[in-house]
N, C-alpha and C. Protein backbone atom coordinates (compact mmCIF):
# COMPACT_ATOMS: atom_id res chain seq x y z
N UNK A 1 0.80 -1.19 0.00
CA UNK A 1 0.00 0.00 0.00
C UNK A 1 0.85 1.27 0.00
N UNK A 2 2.16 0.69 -0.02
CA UNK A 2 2.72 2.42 0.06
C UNK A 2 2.78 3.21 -0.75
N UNK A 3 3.47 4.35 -0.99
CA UNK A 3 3.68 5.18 -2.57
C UNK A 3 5.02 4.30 -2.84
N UNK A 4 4.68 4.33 -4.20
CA UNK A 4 6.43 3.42 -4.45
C UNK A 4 7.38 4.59 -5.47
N UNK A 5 6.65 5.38 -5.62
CA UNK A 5 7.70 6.59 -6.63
C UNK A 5 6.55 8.08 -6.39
N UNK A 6 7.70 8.78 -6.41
CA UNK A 6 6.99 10.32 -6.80
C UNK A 6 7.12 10.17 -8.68
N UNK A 7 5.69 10.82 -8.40
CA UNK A 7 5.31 10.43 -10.40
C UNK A 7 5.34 11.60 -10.76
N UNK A 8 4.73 12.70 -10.19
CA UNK A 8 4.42 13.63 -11.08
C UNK A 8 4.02 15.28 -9.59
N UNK A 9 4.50 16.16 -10.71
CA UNK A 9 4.07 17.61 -9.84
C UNK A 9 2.85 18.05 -10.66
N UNK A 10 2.04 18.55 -10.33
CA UNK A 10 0.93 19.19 -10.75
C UNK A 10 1.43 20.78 -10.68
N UNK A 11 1.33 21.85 -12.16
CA UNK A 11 1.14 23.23 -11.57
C UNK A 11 -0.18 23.89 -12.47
N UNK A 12 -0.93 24.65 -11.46
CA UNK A 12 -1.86 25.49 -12.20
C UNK A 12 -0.82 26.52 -12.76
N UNK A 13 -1.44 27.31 -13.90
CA UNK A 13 -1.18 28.45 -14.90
C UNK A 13 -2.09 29.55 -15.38
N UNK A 14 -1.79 30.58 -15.62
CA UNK A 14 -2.31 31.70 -16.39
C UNK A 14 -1.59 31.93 -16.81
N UNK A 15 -0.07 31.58 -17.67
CA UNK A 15 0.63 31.88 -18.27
C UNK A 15 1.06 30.48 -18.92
N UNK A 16 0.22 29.88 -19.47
CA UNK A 16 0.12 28.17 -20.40
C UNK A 16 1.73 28.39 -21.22
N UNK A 17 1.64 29.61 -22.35
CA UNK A 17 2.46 29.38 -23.55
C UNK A 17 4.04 29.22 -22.40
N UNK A 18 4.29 30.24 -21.85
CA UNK A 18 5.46 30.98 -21.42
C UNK A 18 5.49 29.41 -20.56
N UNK A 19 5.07 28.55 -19.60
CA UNK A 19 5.39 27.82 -18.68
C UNK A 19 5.84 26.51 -19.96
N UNK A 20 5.47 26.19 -20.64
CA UNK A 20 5.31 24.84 -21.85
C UNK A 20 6.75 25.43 -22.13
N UNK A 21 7.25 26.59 -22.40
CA UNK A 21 8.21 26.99 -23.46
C UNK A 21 9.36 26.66 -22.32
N UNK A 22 9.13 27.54 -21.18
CA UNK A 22 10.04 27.45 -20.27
C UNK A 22 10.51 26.13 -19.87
N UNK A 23 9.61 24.88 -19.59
CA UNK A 23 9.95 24.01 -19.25
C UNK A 23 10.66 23.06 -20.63
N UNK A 24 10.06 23.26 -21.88
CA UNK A 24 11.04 22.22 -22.78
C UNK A 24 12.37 23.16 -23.39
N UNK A 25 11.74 24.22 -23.19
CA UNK A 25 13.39 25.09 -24.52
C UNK A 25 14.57 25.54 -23.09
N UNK A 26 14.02 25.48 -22.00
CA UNK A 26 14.93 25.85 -21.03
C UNK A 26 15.26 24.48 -20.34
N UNK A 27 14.38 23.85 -19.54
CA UNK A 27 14.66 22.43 -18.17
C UNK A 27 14.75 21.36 -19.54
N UNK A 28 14.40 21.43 -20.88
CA UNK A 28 14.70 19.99 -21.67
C UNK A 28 13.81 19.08 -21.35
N UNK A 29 12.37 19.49 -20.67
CA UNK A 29 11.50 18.29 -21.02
C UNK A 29 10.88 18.51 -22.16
N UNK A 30 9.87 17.18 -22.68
CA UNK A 30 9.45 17.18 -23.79
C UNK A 30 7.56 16.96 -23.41
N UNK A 31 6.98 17.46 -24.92
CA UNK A 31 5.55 17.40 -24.42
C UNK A 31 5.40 16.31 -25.19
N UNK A 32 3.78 15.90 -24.89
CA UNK A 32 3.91 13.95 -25.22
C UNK A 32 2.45 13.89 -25.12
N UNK A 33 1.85 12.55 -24.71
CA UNK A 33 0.43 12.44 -24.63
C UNK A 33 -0.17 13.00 -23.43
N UNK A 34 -1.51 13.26 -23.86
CA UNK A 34 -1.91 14.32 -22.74
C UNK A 34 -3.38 13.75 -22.47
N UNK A 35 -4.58 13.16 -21.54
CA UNK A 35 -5.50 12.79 -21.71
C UNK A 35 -6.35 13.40 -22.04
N UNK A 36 -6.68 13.78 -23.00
CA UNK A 36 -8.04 14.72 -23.79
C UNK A 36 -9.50 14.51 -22.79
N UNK A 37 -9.36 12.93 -22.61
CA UNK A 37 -10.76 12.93 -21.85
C UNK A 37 -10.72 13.49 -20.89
N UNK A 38 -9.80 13.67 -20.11
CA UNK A 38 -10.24 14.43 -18.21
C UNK A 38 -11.09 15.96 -18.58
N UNK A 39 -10.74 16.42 -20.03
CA UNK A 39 -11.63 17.94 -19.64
C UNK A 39 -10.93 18.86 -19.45
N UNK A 40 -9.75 18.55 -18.80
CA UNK A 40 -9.03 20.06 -18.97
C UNK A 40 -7.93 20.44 -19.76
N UNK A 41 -8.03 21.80 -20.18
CA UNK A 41 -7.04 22.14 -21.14
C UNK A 41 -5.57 22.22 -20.23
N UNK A 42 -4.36 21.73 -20.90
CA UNK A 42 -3.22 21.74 -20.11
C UNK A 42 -2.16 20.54 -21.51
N UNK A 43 -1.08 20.58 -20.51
CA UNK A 43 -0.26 19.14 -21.01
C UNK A 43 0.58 18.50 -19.92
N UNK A 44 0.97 17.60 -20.32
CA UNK A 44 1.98 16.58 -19.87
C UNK A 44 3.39 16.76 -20.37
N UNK A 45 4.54 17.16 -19.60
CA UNK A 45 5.67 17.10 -20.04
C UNK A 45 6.69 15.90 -19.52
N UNK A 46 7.36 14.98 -20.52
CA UNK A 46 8.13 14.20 -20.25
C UNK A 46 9.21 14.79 -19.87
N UNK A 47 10.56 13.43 -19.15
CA UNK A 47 11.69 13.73 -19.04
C UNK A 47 12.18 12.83 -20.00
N UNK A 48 13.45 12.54 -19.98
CA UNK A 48 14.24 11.71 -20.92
C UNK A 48 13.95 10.48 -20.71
N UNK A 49 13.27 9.78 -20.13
CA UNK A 49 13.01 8.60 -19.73
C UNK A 49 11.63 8.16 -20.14
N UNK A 50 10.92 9.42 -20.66
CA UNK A 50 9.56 9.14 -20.77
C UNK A 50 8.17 9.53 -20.19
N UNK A 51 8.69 10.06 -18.97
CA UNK A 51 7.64 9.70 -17.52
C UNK A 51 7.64 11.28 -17.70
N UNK A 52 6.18 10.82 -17.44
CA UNK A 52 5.25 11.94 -17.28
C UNK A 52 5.16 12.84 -16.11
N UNK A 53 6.46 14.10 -15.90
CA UNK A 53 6.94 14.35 -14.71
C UNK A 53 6.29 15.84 -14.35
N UNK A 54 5.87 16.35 -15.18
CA UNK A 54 5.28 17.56 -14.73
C UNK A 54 3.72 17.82 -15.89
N UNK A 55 3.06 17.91 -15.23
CA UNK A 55 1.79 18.16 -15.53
C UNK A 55 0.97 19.91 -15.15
N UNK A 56 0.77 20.33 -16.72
CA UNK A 56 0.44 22.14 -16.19
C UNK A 56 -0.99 21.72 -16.74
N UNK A 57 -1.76 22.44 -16.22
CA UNK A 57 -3.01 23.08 -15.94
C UNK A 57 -3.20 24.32 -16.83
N UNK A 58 -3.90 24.81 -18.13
CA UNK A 58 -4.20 26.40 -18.55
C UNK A 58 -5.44 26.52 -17.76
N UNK A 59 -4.90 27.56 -17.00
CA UNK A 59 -6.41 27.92 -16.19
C UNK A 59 -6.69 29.30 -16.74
N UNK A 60 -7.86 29.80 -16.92
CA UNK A 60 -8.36 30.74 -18.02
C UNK A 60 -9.03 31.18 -16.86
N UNK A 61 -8.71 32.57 -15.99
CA UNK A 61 -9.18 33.44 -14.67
C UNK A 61 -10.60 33.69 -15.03
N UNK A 62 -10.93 33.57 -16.31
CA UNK A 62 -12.17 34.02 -16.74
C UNK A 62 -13.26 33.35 -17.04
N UNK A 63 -13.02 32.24 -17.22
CA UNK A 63 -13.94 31.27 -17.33
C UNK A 63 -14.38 30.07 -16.16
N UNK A 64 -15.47 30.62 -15.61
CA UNK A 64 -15.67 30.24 -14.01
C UNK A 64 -16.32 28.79 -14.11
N UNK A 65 -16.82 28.03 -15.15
CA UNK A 65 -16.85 26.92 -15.32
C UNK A 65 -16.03 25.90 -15.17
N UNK A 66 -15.29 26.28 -16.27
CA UNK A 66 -13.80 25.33 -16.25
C UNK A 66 -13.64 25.91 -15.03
N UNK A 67 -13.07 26.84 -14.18
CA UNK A 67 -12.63 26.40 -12.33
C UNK A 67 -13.34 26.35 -11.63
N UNK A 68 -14.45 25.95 -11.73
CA UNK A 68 -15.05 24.98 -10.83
C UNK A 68 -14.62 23.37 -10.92
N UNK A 69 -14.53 23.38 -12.36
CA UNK A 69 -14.29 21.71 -12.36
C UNK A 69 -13.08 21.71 -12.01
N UNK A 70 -12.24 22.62 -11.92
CA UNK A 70 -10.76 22.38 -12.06
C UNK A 70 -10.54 22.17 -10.17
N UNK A 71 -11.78 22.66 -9.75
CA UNK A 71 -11.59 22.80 -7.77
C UNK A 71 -11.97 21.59 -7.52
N UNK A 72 -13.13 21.20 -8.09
CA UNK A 72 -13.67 20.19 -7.96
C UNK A 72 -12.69 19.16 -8.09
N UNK A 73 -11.83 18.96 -9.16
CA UNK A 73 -10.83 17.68 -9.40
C UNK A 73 -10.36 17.52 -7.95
N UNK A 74 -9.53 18.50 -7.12
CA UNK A 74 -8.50 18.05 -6.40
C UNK A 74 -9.45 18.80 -5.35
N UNK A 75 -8.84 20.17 -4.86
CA UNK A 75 -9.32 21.27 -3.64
C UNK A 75 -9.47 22.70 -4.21
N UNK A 76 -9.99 23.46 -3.80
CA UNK A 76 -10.24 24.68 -4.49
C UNK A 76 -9.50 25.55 -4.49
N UNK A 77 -9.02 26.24 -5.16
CA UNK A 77 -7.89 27.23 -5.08
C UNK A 77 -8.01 28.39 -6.07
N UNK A 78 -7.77 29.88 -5.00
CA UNK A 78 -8.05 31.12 -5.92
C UNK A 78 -7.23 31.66 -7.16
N UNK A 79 -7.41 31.95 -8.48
CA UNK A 79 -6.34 32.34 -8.95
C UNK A 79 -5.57 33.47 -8.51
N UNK A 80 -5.65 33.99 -7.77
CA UNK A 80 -4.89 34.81 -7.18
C UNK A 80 -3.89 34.54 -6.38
N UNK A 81 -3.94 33.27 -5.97
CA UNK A 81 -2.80 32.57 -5.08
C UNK A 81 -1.62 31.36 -6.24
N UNK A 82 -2.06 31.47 -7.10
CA UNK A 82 -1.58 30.83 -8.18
C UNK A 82 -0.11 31.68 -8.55
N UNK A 83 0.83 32.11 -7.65
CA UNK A 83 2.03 32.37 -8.24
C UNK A 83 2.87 31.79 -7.06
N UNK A 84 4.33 31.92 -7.23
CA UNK A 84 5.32 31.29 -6.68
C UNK A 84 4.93 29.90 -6.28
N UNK A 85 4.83 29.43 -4.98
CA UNK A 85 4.59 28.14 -4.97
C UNK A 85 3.27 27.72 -4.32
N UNK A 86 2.39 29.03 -4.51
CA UNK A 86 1.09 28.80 -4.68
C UNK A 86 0.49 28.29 -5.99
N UNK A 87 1.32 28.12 -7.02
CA UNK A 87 0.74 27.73 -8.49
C UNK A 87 1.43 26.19 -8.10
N UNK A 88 1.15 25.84 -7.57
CA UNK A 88 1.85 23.67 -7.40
C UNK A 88 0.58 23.44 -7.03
N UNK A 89 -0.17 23.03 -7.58
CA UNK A 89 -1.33 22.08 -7.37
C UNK A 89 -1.32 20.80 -6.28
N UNK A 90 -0.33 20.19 -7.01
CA UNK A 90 -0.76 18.97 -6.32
C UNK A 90 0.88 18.27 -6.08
N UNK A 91 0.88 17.58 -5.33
CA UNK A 91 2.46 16.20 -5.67
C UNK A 91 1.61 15.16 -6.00
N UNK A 92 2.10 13.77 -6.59
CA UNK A 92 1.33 12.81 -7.05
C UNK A 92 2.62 11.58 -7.06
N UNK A 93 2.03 10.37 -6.07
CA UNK A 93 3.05 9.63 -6.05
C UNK A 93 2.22 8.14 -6.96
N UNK A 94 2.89 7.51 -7.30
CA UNK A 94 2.52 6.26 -7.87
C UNK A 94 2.05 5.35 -7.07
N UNK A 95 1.43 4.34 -6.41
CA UNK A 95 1.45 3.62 -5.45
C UNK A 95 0.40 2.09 -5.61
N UNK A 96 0.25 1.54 -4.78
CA UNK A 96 -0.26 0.61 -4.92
C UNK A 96 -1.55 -0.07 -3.99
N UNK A 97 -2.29 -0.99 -4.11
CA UNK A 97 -3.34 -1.36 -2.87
C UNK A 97 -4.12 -0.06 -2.73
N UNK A 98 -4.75 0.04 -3.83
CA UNK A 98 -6.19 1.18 -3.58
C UNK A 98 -7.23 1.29 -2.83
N UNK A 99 -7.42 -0.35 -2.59
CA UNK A 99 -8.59 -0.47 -1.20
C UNK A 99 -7.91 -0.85 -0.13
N UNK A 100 -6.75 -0.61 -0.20
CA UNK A 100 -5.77 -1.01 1.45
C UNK A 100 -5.63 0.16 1.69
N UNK A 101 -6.02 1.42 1.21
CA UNK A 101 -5.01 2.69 1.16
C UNK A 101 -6.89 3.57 2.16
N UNK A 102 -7.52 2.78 0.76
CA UNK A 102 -9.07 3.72 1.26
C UNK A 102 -9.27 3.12 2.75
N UNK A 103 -9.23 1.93 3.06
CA UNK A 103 -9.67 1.41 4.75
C UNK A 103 -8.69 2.42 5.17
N UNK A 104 -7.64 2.49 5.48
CA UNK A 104 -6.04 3.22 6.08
C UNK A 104 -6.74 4.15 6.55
N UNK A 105 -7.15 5.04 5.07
CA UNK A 105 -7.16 6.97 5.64
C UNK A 105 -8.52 7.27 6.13
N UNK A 106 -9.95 5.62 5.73
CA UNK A 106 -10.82 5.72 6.30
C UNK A 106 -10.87 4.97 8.55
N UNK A 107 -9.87 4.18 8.58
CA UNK A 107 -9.66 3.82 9.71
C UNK A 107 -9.31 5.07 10.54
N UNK A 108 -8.03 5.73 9.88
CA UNK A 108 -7.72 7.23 10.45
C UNK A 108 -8.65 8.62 10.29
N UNK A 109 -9.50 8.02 9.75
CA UNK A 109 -10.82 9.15 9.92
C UNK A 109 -10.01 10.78 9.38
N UNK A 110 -9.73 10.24 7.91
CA UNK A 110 -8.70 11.28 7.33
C UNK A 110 -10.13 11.58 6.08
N UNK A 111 -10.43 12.70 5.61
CA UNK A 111 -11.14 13.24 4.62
C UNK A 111 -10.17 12.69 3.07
N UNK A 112 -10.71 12.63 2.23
CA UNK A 112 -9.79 12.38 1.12
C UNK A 112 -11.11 12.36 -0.01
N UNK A 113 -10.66 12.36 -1.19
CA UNK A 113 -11.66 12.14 -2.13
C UNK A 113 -11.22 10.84 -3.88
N UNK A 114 -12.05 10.62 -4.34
CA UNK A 114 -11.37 10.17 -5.55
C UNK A 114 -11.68 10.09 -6.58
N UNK A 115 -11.28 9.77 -7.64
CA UNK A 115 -11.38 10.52 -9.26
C UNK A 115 -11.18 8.38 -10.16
N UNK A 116 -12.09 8.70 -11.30
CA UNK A 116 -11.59 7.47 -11.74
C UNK A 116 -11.68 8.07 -13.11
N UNK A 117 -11.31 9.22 -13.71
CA UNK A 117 -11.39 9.94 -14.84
C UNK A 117 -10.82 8.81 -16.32
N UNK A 118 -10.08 8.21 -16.02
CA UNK A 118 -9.59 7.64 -17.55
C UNK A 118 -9.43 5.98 -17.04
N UNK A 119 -9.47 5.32 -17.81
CA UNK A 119 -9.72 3.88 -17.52
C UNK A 119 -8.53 3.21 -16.93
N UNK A 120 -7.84 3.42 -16.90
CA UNK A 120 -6.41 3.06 -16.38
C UNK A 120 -5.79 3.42 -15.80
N UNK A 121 -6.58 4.14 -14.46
CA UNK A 121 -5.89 4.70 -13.26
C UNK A 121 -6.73 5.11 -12.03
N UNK A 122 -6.87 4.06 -11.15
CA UNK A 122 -7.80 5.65 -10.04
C UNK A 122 -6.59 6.03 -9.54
N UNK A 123 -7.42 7.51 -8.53
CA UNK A 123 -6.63 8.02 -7.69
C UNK A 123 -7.21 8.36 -6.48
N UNK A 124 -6.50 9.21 -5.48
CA UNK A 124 -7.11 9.69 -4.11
C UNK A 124 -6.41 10.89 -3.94
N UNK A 125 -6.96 11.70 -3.67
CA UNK A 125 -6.25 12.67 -3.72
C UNK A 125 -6.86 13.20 -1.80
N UNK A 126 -5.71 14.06 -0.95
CA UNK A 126 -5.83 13.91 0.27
C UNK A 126 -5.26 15.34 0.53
N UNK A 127 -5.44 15.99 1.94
CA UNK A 127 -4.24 17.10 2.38
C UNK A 127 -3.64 15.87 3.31
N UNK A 128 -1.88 16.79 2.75
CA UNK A 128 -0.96 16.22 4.00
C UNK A 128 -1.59 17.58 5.21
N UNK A 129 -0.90 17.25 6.65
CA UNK A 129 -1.23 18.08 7.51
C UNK A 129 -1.03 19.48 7.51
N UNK A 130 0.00 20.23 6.16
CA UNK A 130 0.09 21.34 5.99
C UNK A 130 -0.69 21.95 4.74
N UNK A 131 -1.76 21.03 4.32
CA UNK A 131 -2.69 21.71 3.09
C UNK A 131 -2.25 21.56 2.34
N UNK A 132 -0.93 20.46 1.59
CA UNK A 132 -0.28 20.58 0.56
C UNK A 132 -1.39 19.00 0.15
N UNK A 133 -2.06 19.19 -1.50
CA UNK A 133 -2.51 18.41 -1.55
C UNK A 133 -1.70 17.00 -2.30
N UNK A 134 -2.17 15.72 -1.91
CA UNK A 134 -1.40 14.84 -2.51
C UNK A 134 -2.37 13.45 -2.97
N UNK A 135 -1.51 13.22 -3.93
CA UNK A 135 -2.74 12.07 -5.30
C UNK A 135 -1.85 11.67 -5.12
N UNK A 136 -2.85 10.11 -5.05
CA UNK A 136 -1.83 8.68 -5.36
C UNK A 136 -2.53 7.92 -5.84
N UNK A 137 -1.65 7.65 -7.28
CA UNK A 137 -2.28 7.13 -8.36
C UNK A 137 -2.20 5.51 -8.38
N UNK A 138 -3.11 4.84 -8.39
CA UNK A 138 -3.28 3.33 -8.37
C UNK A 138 -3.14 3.08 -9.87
N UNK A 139 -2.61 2.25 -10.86
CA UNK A 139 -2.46 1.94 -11.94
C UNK A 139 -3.56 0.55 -12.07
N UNK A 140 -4.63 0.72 -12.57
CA UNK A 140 -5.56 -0.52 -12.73
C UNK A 140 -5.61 -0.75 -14.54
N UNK A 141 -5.19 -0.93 -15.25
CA UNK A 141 -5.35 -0.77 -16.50
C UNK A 141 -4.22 -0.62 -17.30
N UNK A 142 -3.99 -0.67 -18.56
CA UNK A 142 -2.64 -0.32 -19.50
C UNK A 142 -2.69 0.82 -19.87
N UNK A 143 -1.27 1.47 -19.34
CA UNK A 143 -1.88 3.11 -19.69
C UNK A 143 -1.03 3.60 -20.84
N UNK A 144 -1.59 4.00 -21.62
CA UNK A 144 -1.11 4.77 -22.91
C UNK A 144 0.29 5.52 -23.22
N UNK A 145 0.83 5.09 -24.18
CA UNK A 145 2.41 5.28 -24.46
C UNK A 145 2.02 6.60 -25.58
């Protein structure tokens, strides 16, 4: 049941082009497959290995639909707090035993919620004790190269 790898950082954006550019023409990741079905506009940037290590969010301040769903996914958050390391959404570790994990944080009478958005993955997404939120992704399915 533990996390067995940190998979991925989550960051929200209002600056989509400039963060995509920054991260492949400057840090050398690459952009790659991105799940169209979850609904939100954003991408997936690889590292050299493949792995899907940073994940941005285009959040559009103006369109109060899309952030609702976008609060709804994980916890709610203002765009106004969306700079320095108020724009990190989420950490997201890989892990395993999805119903060993739900008794755990339900035995510890811990709040948490979960998402089964694309066929080949749930998740749970939780606060650690300082509000930093954290997803841990169960791999149930073959997930897309």
């Amino acid at each position: 049941m533990p996390a067995r790898a940190l998979e991925h950082v989550n960051i929200r954006t209002t600056h989509f082009a400039a963060t995509i550019r920054f991260f492949t023409d400057i840090i050398g990741l690459k952009t790659g497959f991105y799940p169209t079905q979850a609904g939100f506009p954003g991408a997936w940037l690889y590292d050299q290995n493949n792995v899907p290590v940073l994940h941005v969010l285009d959040i559009d301040p103006f369109d109060g639909a899309m952030l609702e769903k976008v609060n709804a996914l994980t916890y709610p958050r203002q765009v106004e707090s969306m700079y320095g390391t108020g724009a990190i959404d989420h950490i997201a570790f890989a892990a395993d035993d999805f119903d060993g994990m739900i008794a755990k944080l339900e035995a510890e009478q811990i709040r948490y919620k979960t998402q089964h958005i694309v066929s080949w993955l749930k998740q749970v997404f939780v606060l650690d004790p300082n509000g930093i939120v954290i997803e841990l992704n169960f791999q149930v399915g073959e997930r897309p190269q």
